[in-house]
PDB file of N, CA and C in Angstrom:
ATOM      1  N   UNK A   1      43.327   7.501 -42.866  1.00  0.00           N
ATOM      2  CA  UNK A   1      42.015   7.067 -43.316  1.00  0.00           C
ATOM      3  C   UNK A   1      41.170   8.298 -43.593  1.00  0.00           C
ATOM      4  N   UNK A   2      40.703   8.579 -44.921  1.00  0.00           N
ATOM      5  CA  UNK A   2      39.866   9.328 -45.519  1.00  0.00           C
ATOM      6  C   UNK A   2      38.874   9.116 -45.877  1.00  0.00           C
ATOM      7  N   UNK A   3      37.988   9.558 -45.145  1.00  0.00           N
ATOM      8  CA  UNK A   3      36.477   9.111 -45.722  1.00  0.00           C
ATOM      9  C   UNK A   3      35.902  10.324 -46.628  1.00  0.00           C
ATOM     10  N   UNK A   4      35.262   9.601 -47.958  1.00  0.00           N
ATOM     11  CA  UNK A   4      34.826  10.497 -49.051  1.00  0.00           C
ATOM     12  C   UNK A   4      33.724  10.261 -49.303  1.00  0.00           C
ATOM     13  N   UNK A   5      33.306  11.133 -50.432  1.00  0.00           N
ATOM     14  CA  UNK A   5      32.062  11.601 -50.855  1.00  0.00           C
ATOM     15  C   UNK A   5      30.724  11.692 -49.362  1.00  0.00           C
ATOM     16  N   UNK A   6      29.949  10.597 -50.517  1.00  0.00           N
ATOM     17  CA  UNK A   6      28.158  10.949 -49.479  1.00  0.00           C
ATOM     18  C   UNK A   6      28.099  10.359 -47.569  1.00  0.00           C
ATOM     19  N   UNK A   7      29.206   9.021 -47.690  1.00  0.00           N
ATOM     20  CA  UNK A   7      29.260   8.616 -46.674  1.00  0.00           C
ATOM     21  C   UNK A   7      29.868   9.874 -45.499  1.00  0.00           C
ATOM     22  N   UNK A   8      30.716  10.309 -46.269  1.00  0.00           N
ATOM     23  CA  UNK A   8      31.232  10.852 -45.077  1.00  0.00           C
ATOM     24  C   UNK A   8      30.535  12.229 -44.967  1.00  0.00           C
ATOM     25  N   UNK A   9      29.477  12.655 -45.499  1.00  0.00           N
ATOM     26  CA  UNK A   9      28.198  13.894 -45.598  1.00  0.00           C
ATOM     27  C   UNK A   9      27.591  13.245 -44.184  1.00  0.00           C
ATOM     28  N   UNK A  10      27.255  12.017 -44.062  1.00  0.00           N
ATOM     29  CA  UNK A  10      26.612  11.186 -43.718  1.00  0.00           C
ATOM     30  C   UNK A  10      26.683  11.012 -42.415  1.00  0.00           C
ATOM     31  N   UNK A  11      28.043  11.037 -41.782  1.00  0.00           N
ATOM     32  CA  UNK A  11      28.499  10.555 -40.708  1.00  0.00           C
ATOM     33  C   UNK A  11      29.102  12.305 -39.860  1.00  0.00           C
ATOM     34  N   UNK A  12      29.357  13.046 -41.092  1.00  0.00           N
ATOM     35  CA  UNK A  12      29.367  14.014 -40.058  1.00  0.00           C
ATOM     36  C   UNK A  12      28.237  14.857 -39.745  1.00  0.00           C
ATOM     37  N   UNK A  13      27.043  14.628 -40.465  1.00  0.00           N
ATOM     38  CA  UNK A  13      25.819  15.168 -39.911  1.00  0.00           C
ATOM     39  C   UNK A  13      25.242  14.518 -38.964  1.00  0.00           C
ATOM     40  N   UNK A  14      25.253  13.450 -38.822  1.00  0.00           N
ATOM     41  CA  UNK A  14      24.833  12.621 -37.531  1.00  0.00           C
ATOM     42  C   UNK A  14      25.575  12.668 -36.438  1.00  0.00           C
ATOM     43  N   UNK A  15      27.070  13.051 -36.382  1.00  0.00           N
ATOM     44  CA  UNK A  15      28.226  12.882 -35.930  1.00  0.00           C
ATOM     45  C   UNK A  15      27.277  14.329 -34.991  1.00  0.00           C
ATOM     46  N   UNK A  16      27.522  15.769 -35.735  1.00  0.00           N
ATOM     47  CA  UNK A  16      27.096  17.221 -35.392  1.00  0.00           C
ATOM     48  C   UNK A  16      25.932  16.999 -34.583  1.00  0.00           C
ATOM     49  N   UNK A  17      24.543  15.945 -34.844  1.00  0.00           N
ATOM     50  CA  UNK A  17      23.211  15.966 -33.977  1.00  0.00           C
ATOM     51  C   UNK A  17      23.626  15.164 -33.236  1.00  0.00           C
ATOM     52  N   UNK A  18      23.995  14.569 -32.944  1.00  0.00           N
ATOM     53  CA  UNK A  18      24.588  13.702 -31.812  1.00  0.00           C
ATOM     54  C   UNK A  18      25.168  14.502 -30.605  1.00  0.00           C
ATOM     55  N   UNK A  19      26.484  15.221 -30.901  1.00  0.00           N
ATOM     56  CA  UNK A  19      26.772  16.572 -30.304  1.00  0.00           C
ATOM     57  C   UNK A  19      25.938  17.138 -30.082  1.00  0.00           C
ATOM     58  N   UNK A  20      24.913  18.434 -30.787  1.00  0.00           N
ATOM     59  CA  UNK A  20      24.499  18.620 -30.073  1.00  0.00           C
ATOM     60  C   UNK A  20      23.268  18.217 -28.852  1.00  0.00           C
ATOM     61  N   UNK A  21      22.893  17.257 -29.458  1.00  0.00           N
ATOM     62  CA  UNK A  21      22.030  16.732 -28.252  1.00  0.00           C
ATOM     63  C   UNK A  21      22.834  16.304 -26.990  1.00  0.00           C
ATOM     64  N   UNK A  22      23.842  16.031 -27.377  1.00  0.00           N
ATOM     65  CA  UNK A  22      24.461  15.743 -26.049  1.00  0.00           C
ATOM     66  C   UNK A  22      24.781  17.369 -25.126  1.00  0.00           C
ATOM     67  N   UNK A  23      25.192  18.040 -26.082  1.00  0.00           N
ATOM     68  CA  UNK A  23      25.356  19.260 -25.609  1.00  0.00           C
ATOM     69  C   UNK A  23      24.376  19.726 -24.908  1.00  0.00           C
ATOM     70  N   UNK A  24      23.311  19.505 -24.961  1.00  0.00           N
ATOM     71  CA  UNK A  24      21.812  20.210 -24.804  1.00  0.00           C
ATOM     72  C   UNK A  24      21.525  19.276 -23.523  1.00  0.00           C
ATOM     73  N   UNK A  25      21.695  18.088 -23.373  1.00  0.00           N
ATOM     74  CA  UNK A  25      21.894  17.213 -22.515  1.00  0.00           C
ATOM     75  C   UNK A  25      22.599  17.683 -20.894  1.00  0.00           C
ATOM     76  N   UNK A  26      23.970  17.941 -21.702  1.00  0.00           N
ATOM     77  CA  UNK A  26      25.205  17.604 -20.635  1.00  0.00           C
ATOM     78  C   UNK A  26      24.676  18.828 -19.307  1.00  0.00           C
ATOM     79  N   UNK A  27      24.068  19.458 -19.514  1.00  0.00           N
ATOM     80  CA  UNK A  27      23.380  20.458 -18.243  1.00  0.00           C
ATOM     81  C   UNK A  27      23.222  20.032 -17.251  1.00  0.00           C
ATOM     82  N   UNK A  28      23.178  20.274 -15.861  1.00  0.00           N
ATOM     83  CA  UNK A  28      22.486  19.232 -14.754  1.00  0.00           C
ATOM     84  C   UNK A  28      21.366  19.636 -14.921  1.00  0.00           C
ATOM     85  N   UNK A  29      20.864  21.031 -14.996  1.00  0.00           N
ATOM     86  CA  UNK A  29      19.261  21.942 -15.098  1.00  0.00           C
ATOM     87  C   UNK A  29      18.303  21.244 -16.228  1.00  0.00           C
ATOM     88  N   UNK A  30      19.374  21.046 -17.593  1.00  0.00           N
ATOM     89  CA  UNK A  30      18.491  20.949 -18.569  1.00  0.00           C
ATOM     90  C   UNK A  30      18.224  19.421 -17.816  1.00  0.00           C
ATOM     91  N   UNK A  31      18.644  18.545 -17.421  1.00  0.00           N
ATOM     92  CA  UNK A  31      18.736  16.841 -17.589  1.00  0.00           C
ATOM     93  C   UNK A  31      17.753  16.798 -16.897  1.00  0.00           C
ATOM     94  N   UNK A  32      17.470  17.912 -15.457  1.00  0.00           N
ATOM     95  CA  UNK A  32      16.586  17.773 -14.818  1.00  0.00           C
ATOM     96  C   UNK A  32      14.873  17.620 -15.200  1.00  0.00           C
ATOM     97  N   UNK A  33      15.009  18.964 -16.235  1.00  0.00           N
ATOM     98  CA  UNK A  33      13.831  19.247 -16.549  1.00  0.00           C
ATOM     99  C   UNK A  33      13.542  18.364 -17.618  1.00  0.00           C
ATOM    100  N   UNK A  34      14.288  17.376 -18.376  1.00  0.00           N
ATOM    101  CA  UNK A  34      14.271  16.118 -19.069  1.00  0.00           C
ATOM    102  C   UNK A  34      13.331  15.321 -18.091  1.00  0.00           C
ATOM    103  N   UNK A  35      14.405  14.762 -16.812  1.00  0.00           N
ATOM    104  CA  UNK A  35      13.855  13.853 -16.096  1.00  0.00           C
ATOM    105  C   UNK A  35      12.185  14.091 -15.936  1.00  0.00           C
ATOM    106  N   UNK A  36      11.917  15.569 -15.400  1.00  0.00           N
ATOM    107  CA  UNK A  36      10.686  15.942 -15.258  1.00  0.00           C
ATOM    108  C   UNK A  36       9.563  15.525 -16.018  1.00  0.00           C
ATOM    109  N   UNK A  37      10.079  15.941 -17.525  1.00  0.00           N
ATOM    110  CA  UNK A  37       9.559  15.617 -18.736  1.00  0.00           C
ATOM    111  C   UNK A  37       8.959  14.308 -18.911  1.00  0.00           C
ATOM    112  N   UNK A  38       9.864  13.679 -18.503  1.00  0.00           N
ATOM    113  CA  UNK A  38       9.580  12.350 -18.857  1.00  0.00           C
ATOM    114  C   UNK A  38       8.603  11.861 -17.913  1.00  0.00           C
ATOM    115  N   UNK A  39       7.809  11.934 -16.954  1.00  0.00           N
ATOM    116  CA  UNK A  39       6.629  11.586 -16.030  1.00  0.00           C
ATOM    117  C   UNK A  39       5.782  12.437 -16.804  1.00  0.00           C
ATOM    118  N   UNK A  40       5.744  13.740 -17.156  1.00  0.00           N
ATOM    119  CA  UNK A  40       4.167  14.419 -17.569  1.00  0.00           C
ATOM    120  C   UNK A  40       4.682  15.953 -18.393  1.00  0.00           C
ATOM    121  N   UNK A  41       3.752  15.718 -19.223  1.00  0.00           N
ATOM    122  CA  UNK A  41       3.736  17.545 -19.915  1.00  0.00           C
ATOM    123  C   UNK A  41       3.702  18.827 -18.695  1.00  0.00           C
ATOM    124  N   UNK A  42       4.778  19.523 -18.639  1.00  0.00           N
ATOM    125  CA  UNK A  42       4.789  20.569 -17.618  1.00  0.00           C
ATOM    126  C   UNK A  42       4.747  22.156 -18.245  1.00  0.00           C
ATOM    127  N   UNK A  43       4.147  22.961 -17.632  1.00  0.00           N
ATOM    128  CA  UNK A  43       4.406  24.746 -17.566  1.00  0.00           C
ATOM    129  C   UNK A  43       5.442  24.788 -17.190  1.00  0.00           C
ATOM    130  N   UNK A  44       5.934  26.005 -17.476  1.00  0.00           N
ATOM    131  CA  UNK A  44       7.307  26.686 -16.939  1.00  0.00           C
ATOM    132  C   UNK A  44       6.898  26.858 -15.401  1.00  0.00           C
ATOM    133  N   UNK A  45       5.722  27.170 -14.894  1.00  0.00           N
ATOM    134  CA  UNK A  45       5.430  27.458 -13.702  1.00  0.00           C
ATOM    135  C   UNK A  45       5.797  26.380 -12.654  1.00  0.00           C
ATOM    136  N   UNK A  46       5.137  24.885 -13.188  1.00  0.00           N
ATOM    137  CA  UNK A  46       5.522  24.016 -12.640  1.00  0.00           C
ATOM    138  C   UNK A  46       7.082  23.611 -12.402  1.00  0.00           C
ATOM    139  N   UNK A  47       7.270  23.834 -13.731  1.00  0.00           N
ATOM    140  CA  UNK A  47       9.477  23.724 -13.602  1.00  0.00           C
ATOM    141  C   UNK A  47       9.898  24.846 -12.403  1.00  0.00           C
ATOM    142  N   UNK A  48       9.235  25.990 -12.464  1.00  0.00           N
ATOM    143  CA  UNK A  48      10.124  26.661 -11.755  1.00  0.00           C
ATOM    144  C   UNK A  48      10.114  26.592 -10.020  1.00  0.00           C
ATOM    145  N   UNK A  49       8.312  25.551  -9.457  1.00  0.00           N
ATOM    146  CA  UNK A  49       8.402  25.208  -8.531  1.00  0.00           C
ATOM    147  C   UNK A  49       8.954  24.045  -8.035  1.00  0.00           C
ATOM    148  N   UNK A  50       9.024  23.370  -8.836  1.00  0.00           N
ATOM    149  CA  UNK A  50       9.720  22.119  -8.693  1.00  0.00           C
ATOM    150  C   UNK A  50      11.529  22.011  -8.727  1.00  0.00           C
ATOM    151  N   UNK A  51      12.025  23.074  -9.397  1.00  0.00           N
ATOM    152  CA  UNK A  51      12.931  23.020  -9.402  1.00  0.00           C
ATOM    153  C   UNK A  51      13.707  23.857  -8.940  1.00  0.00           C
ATOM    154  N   UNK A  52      12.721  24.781  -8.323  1.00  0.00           N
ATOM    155  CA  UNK A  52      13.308  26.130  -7.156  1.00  0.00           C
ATOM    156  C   UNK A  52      14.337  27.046  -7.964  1.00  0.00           C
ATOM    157  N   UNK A  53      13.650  27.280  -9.350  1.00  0.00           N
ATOM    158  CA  UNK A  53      14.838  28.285  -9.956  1.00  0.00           C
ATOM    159  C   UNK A  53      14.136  29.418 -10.349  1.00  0.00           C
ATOM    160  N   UNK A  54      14.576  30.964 -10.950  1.00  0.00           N
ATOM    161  CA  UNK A  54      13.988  31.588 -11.243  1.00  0.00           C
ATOM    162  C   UNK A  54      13.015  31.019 -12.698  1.00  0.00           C
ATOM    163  N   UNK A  55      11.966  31.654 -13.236  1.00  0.00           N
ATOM    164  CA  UNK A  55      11.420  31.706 -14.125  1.00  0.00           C
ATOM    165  C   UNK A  55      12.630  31.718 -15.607  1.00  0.00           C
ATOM    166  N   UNK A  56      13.100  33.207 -15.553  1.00  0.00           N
ATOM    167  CA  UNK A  56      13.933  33.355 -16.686  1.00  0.00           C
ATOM    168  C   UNK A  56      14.933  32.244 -16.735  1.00  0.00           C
ATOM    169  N   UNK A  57      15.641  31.780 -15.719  1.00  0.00           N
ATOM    170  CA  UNK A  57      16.255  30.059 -16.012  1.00  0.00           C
ATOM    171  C   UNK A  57      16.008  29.434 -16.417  1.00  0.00           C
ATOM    172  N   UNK A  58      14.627  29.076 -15.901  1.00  0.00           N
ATOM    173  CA  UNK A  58      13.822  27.813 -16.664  1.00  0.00           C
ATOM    174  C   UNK A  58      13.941  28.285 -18.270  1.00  0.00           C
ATOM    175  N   UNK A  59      12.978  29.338 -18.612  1.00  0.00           N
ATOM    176  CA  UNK A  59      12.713  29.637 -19.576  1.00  0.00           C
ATOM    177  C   UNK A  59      14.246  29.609 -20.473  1.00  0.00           C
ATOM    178  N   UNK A  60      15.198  29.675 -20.116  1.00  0.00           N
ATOM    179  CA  UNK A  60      16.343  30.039 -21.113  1.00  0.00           C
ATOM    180  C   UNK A  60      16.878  28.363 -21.355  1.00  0.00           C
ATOM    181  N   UNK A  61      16.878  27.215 -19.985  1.00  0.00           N
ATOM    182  CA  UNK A  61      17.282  25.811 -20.408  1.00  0.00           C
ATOM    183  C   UNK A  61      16.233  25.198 -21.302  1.00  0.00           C
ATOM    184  N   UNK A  62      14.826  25.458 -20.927  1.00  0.00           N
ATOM    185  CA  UNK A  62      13.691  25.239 -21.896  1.00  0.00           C
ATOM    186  C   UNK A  62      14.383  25.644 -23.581  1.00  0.00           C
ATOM    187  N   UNK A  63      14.317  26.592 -23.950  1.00  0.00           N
ATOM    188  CA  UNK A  63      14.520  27.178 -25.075  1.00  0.00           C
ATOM    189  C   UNK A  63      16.013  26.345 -25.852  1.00  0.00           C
ATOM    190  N   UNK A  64      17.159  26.306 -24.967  1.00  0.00           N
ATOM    191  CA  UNK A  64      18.282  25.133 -25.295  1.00  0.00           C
ATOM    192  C   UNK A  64      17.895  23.764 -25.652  1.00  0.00           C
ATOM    193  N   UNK A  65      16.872  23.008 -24.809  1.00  0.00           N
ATOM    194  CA  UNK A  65      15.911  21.780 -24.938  1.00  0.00           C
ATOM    195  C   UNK A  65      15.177  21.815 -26.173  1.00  0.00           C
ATOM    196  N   UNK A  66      14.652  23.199 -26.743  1.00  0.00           N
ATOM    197  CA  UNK A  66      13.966  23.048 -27.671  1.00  0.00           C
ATOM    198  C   UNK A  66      14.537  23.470 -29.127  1.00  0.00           C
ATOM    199  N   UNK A  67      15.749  24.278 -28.948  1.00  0.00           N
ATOM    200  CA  UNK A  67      16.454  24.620 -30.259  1.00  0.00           C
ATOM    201  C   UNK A  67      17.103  22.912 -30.399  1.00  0.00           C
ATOM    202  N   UNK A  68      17.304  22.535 -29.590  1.00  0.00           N
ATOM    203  CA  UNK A  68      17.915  20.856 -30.100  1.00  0.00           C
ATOM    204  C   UNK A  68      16.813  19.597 -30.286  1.00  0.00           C
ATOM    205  N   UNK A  69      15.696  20.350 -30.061  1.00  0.00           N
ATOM    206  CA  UNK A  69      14.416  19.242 -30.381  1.00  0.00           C
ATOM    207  C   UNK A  69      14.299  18.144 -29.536  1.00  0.00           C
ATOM    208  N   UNK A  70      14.982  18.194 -28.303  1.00  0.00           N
ATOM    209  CA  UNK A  70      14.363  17.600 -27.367  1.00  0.00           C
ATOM    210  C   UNK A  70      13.155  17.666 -26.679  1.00  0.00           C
ATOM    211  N   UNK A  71      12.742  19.094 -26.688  1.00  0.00           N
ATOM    212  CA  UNK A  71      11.605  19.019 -26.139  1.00  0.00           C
ATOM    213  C   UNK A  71      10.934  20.314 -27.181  1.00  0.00           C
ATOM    214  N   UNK A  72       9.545  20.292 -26.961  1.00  0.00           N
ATOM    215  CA  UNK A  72       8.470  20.942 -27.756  1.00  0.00           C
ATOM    216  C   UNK A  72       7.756  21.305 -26.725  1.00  0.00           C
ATOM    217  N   UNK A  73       6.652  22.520 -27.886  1.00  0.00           N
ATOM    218  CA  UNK A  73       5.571  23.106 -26.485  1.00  0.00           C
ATOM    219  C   UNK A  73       4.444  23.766 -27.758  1.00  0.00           C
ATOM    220  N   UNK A  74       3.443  23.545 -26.348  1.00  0.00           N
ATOM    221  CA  UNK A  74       2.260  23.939 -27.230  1.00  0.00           C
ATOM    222  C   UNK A  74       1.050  24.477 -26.150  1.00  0.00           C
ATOM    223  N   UNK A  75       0.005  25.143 -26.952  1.00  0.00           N
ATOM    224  CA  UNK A  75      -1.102  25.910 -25.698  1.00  0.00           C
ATOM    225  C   UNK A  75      -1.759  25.009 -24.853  1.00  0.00           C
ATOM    226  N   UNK A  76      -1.966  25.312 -23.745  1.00  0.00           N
ATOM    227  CA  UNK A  76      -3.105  24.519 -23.168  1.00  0.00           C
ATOM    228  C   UNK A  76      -4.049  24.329 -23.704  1.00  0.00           C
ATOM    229  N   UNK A  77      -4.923  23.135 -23.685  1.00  0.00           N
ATOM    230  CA  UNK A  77      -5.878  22.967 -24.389  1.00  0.00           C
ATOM    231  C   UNK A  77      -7.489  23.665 -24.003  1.00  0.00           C
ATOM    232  N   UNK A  78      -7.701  24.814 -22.739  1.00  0.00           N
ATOM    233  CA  UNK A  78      -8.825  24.962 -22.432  1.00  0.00           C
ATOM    234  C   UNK A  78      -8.045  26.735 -22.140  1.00  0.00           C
ATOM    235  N   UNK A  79      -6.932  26.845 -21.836  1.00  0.00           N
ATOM    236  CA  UNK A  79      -6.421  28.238 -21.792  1.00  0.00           C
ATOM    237  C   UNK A  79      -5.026  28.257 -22.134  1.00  0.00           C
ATOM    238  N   UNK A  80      -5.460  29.463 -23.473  1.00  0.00           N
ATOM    239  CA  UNK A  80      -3.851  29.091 -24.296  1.00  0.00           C
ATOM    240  C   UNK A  80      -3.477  30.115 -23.642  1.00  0.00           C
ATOM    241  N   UNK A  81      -3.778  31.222 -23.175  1.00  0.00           N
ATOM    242  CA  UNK A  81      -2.451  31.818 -22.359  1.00  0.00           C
ATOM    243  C   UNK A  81      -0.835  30.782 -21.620  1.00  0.00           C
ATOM    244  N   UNK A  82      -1.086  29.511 -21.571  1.00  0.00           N
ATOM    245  CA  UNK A  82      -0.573  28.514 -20.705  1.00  0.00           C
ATOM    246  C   UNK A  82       0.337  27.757 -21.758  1.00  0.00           C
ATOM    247  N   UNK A  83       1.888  27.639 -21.902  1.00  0.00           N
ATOM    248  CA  UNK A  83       2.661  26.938 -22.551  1.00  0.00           C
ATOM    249  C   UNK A  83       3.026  26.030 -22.062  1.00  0.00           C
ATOM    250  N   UNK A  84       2.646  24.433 -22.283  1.00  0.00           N
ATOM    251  CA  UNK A  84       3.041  23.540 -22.031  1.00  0.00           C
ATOM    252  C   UNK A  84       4.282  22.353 -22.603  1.00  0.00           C
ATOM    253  N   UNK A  85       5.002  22.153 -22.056  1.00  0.00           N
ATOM    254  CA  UNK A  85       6.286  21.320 -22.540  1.00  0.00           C
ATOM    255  C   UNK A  85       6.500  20.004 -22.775  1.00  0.00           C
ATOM    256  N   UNK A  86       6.553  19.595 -23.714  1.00  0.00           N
ATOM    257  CA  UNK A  86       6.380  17.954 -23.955  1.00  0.00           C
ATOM    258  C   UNK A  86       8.104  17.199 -24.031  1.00  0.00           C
ATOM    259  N   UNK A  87       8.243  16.269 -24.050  1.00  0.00           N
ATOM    260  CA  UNK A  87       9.552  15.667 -24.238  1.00  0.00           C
ATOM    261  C   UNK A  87       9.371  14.961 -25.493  1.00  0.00           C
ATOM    262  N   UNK A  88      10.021  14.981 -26.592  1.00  0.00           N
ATOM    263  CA  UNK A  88      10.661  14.323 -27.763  1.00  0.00           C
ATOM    264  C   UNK A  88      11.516  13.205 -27.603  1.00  0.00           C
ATOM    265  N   UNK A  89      10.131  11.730 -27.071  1.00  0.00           N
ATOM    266  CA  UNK A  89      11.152  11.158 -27.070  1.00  0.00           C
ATOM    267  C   UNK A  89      11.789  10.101 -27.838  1.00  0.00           C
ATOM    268  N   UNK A  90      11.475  10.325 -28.861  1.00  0.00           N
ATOM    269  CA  UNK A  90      11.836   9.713 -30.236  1.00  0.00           C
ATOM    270  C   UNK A  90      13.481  10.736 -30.568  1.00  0.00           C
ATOM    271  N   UNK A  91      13.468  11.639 -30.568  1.00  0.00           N
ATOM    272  CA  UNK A  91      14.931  12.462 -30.319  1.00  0.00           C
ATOM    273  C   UNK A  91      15.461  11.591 -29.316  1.00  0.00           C
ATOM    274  N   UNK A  92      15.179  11.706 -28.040  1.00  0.00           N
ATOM    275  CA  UNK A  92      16.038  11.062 -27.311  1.00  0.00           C
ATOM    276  C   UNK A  92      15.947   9.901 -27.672  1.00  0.00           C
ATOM    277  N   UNK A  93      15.626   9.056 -27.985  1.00  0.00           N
ATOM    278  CA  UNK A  93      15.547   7.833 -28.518  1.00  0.00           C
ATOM    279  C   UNK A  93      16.743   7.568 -29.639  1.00  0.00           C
ATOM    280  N   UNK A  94      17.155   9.015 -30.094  1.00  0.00           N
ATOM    281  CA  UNK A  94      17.802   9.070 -30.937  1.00  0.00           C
ATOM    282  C   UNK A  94      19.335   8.960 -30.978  1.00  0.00           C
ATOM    283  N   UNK A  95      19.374   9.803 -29.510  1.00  0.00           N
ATOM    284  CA  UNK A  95      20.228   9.954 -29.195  1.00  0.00           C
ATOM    285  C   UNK A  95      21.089   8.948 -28.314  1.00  0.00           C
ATOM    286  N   UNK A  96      20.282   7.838 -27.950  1.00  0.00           N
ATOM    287  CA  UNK A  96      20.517   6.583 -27.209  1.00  0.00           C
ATOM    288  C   UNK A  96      20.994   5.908 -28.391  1.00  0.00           C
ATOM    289  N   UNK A  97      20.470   6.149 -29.458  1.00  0.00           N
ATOM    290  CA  UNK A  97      21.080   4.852 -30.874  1.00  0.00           C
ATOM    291  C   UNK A  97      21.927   5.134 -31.152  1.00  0.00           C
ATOM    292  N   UNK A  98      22.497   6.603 -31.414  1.00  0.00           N
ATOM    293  CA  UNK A  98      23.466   7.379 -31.502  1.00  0.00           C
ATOM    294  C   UNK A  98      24.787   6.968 -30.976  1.00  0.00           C
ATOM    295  N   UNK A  99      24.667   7.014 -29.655  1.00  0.00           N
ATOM    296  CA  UNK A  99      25.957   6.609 -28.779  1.00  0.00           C
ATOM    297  C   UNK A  99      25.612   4.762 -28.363  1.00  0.00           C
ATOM    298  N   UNK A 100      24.618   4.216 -28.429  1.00  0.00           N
ATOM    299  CA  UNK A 100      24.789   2.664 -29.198  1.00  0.00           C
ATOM    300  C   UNK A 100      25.535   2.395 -30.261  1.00  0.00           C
ATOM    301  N   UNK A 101      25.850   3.226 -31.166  1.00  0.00           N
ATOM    302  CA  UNK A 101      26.342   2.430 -32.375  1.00  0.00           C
ATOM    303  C   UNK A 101      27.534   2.720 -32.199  1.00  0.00           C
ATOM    304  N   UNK A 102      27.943   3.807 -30.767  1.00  0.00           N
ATOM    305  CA  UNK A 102      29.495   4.118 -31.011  1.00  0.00           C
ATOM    306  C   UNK A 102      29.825   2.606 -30.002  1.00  0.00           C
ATOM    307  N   UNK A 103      28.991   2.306 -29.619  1.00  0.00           N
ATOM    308  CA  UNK A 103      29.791   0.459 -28.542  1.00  0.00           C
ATOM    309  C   UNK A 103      29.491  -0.386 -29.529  1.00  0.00           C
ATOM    310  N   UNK A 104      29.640  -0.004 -31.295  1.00  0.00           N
ATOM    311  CA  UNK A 104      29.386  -1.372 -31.739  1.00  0.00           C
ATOM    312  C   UNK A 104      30.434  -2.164 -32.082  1.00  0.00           C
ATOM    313  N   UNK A 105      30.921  -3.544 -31.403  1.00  0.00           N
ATOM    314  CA  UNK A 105      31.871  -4.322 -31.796  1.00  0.00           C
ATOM    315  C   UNK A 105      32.005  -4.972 -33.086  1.00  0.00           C
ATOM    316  N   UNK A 106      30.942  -4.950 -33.914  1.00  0.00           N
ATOM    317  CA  UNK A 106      30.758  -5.173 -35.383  1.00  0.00           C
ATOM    318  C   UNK A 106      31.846  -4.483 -36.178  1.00  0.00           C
ATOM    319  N   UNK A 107      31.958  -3.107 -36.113  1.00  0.00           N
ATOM    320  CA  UNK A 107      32.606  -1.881 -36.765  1.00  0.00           C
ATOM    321  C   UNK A 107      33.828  -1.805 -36.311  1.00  0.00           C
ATOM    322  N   UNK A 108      34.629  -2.884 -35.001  1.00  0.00           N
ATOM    323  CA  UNK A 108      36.026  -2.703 -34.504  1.00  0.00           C
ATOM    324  C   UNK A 108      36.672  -3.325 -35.678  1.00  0.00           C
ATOM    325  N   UNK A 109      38.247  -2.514 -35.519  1.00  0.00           N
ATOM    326  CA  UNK A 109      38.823  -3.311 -36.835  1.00  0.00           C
ATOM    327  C   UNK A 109      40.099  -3.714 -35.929  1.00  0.00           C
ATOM    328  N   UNK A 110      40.570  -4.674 -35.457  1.00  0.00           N
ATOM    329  CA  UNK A 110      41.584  -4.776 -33.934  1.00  0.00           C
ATOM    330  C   UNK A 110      42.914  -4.481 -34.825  1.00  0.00           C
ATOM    331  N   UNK A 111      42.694  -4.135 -36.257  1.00  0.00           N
ATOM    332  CA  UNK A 111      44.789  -4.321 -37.080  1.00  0.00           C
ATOM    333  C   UNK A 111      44.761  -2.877 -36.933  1.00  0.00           C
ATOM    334  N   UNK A 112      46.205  -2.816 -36.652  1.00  0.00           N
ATOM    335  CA  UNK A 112      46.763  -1.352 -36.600  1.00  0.00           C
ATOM    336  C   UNK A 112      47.297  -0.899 -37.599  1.00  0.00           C
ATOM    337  N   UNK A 113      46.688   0.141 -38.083  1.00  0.00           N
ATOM    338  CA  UNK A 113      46.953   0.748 -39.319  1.00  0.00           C
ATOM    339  C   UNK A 113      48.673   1.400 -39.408  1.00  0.00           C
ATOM    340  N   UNK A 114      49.083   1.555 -40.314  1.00  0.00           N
ATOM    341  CA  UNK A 114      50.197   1.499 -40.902  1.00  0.00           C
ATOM    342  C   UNK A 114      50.092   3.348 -41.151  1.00  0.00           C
ATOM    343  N   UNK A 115      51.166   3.621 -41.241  1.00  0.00           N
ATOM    344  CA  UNK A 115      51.571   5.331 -41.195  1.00  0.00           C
ATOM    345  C   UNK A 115      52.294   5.305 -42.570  1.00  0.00           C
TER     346      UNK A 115
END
């Protein structure tokens, strides 16, 4: 089975963001600072007390979180010296539909293809 032209442009670019979000995911550190995410916008300061790791850790799973667009950051709003971290969760949202459509029983084909 060969899939051609646009469809299959199609399926392996979604196929690749899928990966990597999962990739960006599969961390216990990064998942953590997900979980975090997901109750409130945090500093690195806060990640790094909460999660008892050095600074440069945080800062390096942060930066993995954000090259895959899970998470974003922006100044404090009264002192921008202060980078704050938001969760994307429309990405993750994304990434839940993502691996939904791989349990879809619609798309099973149960005949065994022929060699």
């Amino acid at each position: 089975f060969i899939l051609e032209g646009r469809l299959a442009l199609v399926i392996v670019h979604e196929t690749s963001s899928l990966a990597a979000l999962l990739t960006a995911l599969a961390d216990p550190t990064r998942l953590a600072i997900v979980e975090l995410l997901t109750k409130q916008d945090r500093c690195v300061c806060h990640l790094v007390e909460l999660l008892e790791l050095k600074q440069s850790v945080v800062s390096h799973h942060l930066g993995v979180l954000r090259h895959a667009g899970l998470v974003s950051a922006y100044a404090h709003p009264t002192d921008r010296r202060w980078q704050y971290y938001h969760l994307e969760r429309e990405v993750l949202s994304g990434a839940l539909t993502g691996l939904s459509a791989l349990l879809d029983h619609a798309q099973w084909d149960p005949a065994v293809p022929t060699c």
